[in-house]
C-alpha atoms as a PDB file:
ATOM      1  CA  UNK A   1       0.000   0.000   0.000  1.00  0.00           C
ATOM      2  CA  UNK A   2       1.576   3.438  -1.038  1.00  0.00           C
ATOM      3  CA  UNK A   3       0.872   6.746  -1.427  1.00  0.00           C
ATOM      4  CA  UNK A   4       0.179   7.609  -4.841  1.00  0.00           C
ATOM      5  CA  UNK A   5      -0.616  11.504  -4.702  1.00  0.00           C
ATOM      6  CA  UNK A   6      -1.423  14.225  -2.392  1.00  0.00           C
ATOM      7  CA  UNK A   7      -4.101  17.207  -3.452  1.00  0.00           C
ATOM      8  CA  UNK A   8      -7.336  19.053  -2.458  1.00  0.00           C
ATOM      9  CA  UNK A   9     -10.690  16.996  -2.923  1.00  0.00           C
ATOM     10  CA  UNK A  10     -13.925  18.283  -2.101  1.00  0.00           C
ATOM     11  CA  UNK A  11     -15.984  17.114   1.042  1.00  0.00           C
ATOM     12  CA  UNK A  12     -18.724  16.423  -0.769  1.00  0.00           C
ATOM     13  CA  UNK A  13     -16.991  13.583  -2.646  1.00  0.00           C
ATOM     14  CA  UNK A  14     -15.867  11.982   0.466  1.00  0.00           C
ATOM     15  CA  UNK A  15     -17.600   8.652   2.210  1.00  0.00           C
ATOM     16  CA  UNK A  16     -16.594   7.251   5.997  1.00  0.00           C
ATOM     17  CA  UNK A  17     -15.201   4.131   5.074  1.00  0.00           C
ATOM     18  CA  UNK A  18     -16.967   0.915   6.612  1.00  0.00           C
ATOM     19  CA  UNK A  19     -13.848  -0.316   8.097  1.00  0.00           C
ATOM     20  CA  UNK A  20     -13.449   3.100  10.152  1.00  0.00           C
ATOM     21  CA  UNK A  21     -13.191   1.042  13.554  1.00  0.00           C
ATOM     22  CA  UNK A  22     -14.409   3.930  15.471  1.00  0.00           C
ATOM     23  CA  UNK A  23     -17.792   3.628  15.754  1.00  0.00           C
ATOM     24  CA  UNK A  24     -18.505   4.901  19.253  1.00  0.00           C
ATOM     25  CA  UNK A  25     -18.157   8.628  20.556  1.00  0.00           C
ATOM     26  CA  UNK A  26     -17.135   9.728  17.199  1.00  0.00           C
ATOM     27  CA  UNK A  27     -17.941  13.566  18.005  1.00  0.00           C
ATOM     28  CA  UNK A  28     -16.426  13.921  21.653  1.00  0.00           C
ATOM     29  CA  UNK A  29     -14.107  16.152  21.808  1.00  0.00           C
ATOM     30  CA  UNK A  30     -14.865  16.881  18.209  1.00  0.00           C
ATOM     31  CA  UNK A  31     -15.041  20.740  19.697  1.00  0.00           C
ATOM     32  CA  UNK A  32     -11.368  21.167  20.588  1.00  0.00           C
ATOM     33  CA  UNK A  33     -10.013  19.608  17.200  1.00  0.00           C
ATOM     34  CA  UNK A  34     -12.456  22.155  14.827  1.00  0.00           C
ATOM     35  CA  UNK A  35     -11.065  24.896  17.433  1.00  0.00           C
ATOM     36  CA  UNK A  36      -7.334  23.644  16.364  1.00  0.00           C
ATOM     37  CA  UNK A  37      -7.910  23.095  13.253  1.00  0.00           C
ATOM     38  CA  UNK A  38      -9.598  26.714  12.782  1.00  0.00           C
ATOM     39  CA  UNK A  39      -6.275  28.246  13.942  1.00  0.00           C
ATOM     40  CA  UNK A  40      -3.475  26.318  12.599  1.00  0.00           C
ATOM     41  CA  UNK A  41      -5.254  24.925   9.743  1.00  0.00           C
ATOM     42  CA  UNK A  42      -5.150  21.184   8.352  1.00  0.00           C
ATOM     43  CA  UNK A  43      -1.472  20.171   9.475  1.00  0.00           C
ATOM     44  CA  UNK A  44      -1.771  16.301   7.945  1.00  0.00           C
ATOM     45  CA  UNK A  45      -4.138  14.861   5.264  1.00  0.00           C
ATOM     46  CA  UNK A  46      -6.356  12.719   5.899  1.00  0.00           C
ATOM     47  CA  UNK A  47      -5.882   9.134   3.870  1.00  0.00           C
ATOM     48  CA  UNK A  48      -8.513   8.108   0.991  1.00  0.00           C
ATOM     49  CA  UNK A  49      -8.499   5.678  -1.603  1.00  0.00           C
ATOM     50  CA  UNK A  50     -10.832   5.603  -5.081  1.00  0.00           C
ATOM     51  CA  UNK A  51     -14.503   4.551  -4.429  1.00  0.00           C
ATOM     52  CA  UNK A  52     -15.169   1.553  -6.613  1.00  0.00           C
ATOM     53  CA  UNK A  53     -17.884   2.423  -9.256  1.00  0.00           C
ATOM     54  CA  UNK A  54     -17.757   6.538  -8.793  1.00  0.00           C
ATOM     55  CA  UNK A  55     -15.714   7.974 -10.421  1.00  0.00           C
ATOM     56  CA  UNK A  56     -13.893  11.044  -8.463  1.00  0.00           C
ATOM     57  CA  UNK A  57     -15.223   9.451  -5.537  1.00  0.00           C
ATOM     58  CA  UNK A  58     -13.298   8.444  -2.371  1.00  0.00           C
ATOM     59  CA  UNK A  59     -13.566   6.494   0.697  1.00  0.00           C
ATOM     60  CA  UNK A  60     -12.217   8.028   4.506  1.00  0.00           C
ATOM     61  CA  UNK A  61      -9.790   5.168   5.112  1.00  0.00           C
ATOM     62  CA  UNK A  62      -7.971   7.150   8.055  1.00  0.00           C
ATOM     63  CA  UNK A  63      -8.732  10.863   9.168  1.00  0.00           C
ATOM     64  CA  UNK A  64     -12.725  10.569  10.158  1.00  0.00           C
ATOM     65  CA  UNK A  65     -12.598  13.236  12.928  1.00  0.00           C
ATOM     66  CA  UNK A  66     -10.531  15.848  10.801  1.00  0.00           C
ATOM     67  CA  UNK A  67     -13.014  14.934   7.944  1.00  0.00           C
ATOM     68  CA  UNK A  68     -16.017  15.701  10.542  1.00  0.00           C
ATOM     69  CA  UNK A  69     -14.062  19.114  11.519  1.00  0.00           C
ATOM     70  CA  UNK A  70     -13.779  20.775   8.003  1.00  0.00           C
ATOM     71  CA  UNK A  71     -17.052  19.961   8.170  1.00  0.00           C
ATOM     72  CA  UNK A  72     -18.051  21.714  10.863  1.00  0.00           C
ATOM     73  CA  UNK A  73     -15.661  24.814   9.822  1.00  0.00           C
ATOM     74  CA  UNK A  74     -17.607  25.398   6.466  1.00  0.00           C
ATOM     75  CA  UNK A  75     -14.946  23.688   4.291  1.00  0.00           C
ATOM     76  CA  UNK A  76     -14.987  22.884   0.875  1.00  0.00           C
ATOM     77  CA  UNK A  77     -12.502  20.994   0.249  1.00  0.00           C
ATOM     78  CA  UNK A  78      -9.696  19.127   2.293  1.00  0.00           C
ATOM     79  CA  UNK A  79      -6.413  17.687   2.031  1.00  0.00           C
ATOM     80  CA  UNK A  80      -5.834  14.038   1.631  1.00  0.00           C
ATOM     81  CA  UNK A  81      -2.972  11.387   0.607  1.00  0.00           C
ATOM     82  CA  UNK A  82      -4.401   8.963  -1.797  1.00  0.00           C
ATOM     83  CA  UNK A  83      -3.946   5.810  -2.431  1.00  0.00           C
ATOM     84  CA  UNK A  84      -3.616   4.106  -5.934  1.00  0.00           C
ATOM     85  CA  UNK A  85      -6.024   0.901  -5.281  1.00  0.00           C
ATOM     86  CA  UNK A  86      -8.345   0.559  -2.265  1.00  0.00           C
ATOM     87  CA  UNK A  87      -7.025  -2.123   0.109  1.00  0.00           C
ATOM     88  CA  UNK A  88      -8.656  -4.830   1.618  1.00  0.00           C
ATOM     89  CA  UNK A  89     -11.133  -4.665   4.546  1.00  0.00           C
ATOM     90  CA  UNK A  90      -8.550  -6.209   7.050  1.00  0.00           C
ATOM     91  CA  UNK A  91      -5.852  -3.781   5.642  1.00  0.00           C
ATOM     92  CA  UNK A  92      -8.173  -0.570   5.915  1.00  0.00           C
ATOM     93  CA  UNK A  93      -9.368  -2.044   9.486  1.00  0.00           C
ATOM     94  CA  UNK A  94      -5.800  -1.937  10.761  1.00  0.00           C
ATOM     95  CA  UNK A  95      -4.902   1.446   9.275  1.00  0.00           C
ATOM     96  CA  UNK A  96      -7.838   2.922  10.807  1.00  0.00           C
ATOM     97  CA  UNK A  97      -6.892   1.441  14.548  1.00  0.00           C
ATOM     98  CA  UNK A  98      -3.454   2.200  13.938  1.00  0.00           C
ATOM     99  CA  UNK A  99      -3.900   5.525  13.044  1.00  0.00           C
ATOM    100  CA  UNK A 100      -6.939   6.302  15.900  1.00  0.00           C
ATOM    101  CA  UNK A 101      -4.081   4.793  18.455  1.00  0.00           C
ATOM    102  CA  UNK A 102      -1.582   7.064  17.730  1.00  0.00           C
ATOM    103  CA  UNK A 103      -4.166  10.067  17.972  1.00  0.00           C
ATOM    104  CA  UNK A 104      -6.712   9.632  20.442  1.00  0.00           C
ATOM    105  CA  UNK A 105      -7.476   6.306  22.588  1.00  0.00           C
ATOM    106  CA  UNK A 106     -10.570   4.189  20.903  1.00  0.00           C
ATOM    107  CA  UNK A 107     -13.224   3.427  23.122  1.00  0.00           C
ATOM    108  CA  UNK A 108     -12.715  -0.581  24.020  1.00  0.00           C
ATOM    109  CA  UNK A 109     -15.334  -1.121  22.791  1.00  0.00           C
ATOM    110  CA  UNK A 110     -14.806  -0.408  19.203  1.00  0.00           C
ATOM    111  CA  UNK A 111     -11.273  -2.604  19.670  1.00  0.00           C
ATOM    112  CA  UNK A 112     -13.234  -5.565  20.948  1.00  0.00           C
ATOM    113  CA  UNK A 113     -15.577  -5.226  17.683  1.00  0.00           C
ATOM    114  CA  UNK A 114     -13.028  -4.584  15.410  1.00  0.00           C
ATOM    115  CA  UNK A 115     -10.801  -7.804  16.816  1.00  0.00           C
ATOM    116  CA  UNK A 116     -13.485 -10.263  17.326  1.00  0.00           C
ATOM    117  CA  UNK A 117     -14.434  -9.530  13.713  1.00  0.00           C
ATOM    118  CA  UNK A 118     -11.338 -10.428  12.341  1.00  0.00           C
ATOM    119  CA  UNK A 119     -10.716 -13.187  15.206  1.00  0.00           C
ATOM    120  CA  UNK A 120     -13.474 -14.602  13.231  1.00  0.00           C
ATOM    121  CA  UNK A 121     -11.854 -14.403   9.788  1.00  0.00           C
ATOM    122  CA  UNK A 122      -8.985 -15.561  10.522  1.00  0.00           C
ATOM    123  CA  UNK A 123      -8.822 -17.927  13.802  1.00  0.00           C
ATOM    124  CA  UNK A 124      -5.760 -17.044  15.421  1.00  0.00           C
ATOM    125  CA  UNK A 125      -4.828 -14.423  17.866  1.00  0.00           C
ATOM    126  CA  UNK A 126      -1.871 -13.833  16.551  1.00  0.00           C
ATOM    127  CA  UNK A 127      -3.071 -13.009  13.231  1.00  0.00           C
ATOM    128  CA  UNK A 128      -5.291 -10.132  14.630  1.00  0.00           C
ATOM    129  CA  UNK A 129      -2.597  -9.216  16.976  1.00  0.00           C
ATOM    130  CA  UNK A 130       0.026  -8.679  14.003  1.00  0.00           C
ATOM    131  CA  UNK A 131      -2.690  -7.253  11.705  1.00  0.00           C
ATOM    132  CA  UNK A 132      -3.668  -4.154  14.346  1.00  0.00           C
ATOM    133  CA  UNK A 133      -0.135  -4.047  16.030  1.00  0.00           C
ATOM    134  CA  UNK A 134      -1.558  -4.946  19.082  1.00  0.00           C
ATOM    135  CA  UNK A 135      -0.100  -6.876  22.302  1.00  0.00           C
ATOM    136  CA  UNK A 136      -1.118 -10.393  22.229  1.00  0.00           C
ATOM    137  CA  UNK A 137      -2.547 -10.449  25.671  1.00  0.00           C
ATOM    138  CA  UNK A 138      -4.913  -7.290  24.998  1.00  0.00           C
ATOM    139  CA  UNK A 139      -5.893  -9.266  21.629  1.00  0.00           C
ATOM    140  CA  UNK A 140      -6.311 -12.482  23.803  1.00  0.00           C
ATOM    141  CA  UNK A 141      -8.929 -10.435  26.170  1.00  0.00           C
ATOM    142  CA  UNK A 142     -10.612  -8.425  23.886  1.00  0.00           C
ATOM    143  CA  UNK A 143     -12.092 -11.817  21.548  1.00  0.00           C
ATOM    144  CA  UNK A 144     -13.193 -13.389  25.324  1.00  0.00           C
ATOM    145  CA  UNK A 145     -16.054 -10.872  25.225  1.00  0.00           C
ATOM    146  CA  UNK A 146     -17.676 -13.156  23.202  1.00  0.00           C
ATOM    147  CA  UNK A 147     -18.265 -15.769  25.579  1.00  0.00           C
ATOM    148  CA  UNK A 148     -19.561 -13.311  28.422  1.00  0.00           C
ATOM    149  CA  UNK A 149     -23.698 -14.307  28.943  1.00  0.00           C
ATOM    150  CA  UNK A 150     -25.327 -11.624  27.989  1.00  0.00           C
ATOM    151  CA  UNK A 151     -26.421  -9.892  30.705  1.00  0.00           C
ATOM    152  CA  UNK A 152     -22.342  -9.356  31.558  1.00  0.00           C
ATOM    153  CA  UNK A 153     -21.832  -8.264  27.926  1.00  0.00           C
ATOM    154  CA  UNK A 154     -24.921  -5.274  28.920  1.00  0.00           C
ATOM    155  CA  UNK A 155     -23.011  -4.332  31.813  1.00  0.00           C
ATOM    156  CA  UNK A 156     -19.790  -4.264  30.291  1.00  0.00           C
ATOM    157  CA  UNK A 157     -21.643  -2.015  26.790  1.00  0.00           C
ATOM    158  CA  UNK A 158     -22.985   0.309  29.705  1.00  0.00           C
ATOM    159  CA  UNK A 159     -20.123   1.072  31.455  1.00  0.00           C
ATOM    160  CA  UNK A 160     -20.863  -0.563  34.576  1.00  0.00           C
ATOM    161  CA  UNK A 161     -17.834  -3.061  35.040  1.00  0.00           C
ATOM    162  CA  UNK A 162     -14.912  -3.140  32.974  1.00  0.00           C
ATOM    163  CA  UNK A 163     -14.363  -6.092  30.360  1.00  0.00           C
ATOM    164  CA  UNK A 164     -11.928  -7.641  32.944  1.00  0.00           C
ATOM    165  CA  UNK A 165     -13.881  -7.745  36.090  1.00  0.00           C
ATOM    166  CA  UNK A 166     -16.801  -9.566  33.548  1.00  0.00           C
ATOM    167  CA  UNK A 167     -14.331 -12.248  32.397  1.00  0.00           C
ATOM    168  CA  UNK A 168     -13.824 -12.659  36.200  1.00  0.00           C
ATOM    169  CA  UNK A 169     -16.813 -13.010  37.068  1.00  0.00           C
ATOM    170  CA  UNK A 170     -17.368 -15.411  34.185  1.00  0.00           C
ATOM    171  CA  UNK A 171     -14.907 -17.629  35.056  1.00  0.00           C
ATOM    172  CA  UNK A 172     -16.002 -18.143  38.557  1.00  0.00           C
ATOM    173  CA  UNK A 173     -19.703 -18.657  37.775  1.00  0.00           C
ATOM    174  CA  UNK A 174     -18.631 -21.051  34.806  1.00  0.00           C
ATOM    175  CA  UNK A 175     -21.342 -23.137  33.825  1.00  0.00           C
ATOM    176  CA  UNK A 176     -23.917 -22.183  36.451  1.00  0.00           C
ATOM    177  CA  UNK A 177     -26.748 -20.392  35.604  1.00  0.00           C
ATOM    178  CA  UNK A 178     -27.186 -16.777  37.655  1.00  0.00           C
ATOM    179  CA  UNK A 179     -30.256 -14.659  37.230  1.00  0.00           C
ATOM    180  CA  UNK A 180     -29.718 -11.193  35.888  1.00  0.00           C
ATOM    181  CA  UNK A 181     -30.329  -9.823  39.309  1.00  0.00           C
ATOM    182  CA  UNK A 182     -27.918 -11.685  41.397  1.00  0.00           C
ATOM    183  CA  UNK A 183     -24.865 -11.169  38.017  1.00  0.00           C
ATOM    184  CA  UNK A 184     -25.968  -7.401  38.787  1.00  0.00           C
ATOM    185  CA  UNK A 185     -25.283  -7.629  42.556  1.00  0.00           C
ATOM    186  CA  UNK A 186     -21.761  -9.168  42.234  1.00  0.00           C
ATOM    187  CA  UNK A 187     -20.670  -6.775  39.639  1.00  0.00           C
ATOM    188  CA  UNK A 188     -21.839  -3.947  41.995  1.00  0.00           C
ATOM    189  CA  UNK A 189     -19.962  -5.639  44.642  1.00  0.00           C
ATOM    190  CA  UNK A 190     -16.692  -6.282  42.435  1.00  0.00           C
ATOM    191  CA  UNK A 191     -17.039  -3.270  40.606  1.00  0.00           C
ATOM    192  CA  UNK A 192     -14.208  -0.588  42.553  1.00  0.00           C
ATOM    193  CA  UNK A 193     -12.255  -3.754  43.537  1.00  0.00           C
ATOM    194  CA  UNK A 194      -8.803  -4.147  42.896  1.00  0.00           C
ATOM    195  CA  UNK A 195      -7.113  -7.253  41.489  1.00  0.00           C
ATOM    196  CA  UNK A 196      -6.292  -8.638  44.842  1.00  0.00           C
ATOM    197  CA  UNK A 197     -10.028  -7.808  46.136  1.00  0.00           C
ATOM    198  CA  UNK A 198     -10.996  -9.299  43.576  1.00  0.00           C
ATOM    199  CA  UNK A 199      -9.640 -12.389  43.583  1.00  0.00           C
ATOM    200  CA  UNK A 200     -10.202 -12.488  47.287  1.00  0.00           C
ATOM    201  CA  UNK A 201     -13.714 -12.477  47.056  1.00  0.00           C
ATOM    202  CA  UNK A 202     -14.257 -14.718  44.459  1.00  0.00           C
ATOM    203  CA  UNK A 203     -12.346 -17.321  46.580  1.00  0.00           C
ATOM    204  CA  UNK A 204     -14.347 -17.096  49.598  1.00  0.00           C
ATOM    205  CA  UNK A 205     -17.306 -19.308  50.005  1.00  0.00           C
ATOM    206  CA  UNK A 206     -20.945 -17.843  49.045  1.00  0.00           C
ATOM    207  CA  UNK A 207     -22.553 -16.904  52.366  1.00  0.00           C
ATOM    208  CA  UNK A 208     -25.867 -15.126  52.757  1.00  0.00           C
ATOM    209  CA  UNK A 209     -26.716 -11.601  53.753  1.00  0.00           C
ATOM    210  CA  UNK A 210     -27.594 -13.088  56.945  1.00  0.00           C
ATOM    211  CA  UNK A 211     -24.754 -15.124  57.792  1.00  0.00           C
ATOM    212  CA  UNK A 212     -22.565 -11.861  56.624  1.00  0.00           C
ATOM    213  CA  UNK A 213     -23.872  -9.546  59.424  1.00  0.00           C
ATOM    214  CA  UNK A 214     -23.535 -12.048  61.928  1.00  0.00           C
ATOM    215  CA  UNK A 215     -20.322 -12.918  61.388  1.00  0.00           C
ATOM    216  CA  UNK A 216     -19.148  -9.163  61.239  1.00  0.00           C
ATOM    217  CA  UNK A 217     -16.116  -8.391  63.437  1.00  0.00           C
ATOM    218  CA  UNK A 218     -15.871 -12.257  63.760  1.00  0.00           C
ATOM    219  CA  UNK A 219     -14.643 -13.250  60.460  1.00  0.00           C
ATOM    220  CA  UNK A 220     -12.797 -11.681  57.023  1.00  0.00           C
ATOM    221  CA  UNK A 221     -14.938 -10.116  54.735  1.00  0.00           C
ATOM    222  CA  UNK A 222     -14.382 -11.353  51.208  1.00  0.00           C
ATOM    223  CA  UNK A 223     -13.098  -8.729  49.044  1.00  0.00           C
ATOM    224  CA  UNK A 224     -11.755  -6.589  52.342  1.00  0.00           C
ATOM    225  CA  UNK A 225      -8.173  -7.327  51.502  1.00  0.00           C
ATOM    226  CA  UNK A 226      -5.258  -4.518  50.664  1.00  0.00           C
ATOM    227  CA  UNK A 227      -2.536  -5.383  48.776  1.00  0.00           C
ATOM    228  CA  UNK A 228       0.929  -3.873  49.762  1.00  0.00           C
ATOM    229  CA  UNK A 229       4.441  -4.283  48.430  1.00  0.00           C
ATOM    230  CA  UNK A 230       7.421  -5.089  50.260  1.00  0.00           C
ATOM    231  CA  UNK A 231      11.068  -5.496  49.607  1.00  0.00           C
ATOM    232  CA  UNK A 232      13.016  -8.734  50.164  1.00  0.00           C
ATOM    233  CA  UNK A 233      16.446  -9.234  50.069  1.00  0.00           C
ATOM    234  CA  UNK A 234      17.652 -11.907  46.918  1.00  0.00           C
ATOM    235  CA  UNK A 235      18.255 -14.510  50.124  1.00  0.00           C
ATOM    236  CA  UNK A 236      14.625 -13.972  51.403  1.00  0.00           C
ATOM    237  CA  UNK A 237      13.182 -13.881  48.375  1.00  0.00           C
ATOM    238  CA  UNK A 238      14.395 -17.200  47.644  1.00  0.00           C
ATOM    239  CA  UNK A 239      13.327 -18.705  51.230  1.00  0.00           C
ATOM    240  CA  UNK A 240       9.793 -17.322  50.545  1.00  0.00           C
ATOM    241  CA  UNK A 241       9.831 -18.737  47.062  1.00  0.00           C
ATOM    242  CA  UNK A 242      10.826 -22.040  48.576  1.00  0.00           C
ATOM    243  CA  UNK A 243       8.368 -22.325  51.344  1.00  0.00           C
ATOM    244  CA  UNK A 244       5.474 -21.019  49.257  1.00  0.00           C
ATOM    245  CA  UNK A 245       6.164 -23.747  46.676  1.00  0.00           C
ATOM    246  CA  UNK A 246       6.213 -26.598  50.101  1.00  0.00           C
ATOM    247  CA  UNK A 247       2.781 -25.283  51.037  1.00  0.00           C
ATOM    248  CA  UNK A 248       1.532 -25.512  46.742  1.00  0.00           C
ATOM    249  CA  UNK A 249       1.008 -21.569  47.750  1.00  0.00           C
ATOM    250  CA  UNK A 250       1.267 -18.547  45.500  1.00  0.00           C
ATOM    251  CA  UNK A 251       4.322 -16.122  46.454  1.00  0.00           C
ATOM    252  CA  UNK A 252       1.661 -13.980  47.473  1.00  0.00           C
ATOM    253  CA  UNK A 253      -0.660 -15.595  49.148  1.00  0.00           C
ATOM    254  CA  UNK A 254       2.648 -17.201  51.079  1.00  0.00           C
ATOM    255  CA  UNK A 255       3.928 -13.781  51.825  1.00  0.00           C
ATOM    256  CA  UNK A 256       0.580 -13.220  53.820  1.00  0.00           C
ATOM    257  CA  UNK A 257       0.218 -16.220  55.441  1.00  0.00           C
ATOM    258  CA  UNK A 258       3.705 -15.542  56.740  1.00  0.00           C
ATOM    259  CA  UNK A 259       2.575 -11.518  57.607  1.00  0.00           C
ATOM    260  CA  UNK A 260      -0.409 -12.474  59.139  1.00  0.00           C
ATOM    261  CA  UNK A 261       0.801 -15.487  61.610  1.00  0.00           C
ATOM    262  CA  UNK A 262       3.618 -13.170  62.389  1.00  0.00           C
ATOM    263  CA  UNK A 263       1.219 -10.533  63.474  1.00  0.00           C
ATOM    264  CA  UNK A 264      -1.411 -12.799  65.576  1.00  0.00           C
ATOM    265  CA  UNK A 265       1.951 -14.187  67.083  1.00  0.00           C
ATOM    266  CA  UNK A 266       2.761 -10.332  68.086  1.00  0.00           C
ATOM    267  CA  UNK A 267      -1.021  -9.594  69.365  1.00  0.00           C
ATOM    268  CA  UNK A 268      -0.736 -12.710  71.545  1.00  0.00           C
ATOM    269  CA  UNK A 269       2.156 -11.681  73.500  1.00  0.00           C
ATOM    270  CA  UNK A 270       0.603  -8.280  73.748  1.00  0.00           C
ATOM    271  CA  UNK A 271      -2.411  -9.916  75.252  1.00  0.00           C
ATOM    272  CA  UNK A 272      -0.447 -11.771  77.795  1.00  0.00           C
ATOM    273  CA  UNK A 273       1.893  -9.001  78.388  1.00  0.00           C
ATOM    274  CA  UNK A 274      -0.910  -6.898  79.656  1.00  0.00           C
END
């Protein structure tokens, strides 16, 4: 794909293209860039190629929001780079995420769309992760959307939990079936967790409202964890590694053991001290 001439076309002779990935809160913002672009002018073309079937026609491959800004300024006309042929779908899908990237963050919810679509095309993580230029892990999360239920893909559409805390909650409900209310009362629970919350109260057994209050002050409440870092010398490091991989324990879920028995160990004495 290559450039094959820069010049002037008129707005009215321009179409979005249908791979534009950014389908979501288009015009936000839009304000400040017609502002910009109304004092310093157009500073980089926008990037078209020929529309198929009309003539001295082109499609927005790259550029929407500066295309929507001349707009709004009156224009007649805009700069663009053009290219000889009009690429593929997959290659105008990952010039449009690429370019959005480097400009302005896309909503996630326009990457999940855009990936899952060509997840579907093509199989393979990787593929879609080389295509956009994207880290294999984000890539990886992204396509799991897919196999939220659907009342976790609402919540997730809505802005209520983040795609993360609904693959979490996912994977500990796994095959059980949760009515909409109850999936809406852990999220709510879940939702200004951290990691470590998190995955604190998703390992604690499911106890009723009931039971809850009555064992306040008595027992840990899941989820009512804080996470803290300390520094270890190489040698203690190692013993901790050691001894967490004797008890089948995580390093961090060793670490805390260790914290916590130390500390019951130093309330004791102050008990019998006083």
């Amino acid at each position: 794909m290559s450039i094959a001439r820069v010049e002037k076309i008129k707005l009215d002779r321009l179409v979005v293209g249908a791979q534009q990935v950014r389908t979501r809160d288009v015009e936000e913002d839009l304000t400040e860039l017609t502002d910009n672009i109304r004092v310093h002018g157009q500073l980089e073309p926008i990037i078209v190629a020929p529309l198929p079937g009309r003539e001295g026609h082109y499609e927005v491959l790259a550029g929407q929001r500066r295309w929507l800004a001349m707009r709004e300024l009156g224009a007649q006309d805009i700069t663009a780079a053009i290219i000889a042929e009009k690429p593929d779908d997959d290659v105008a899908s990952a010039l449009s995420i690429s370019e959005n990237l480097v400009r302005r963050d896309l909503s996630t919810l326009d990457l999940i769309d855009a990936c899952t679509n060509l997840y579907h095309k093509y199989g393979s993580v990787k593929a879609v992760a080389e295509k956009f230029g994207l880290p294999y892990g984000r890539v990886r999360r992204y396509i799991k959307f897919d196999r939220l239920r659907p009342p976790l893909k609402a919540l997730v559409r809505n802005g209520e939990i983040d795609l993360k805390t609904a693959l979490r909650i996912e994977d500990h409900l796994g095959g059980e079936s949760v009515g909409e209310e109850r999936l809406r009362q852990i999220a709510a629970d879940v939702a200004g967790m951290s990691n470590a919350q998190q995955v604190d109260y998703f390992r604690a057994p499911e106890v009723s409202g009931q039971q809850l209050a009555a064992a306040q002050g008595r027992r840990h409440r899941p989820g009512s964890v804080k996470q803290i870092i300390v520094t270890l010398s190489i040698a203690d490091l190692e013993a901790l590694r050691a001894w967490a991989r004797a008890k089948n324990l995580t390093q961090d879920r060793a670490g805390a053991r260790i914290i916590s028995s130390f500390l019951r160990e130093l309330a004791a004495r102050g008990h019998q001290a006083s």
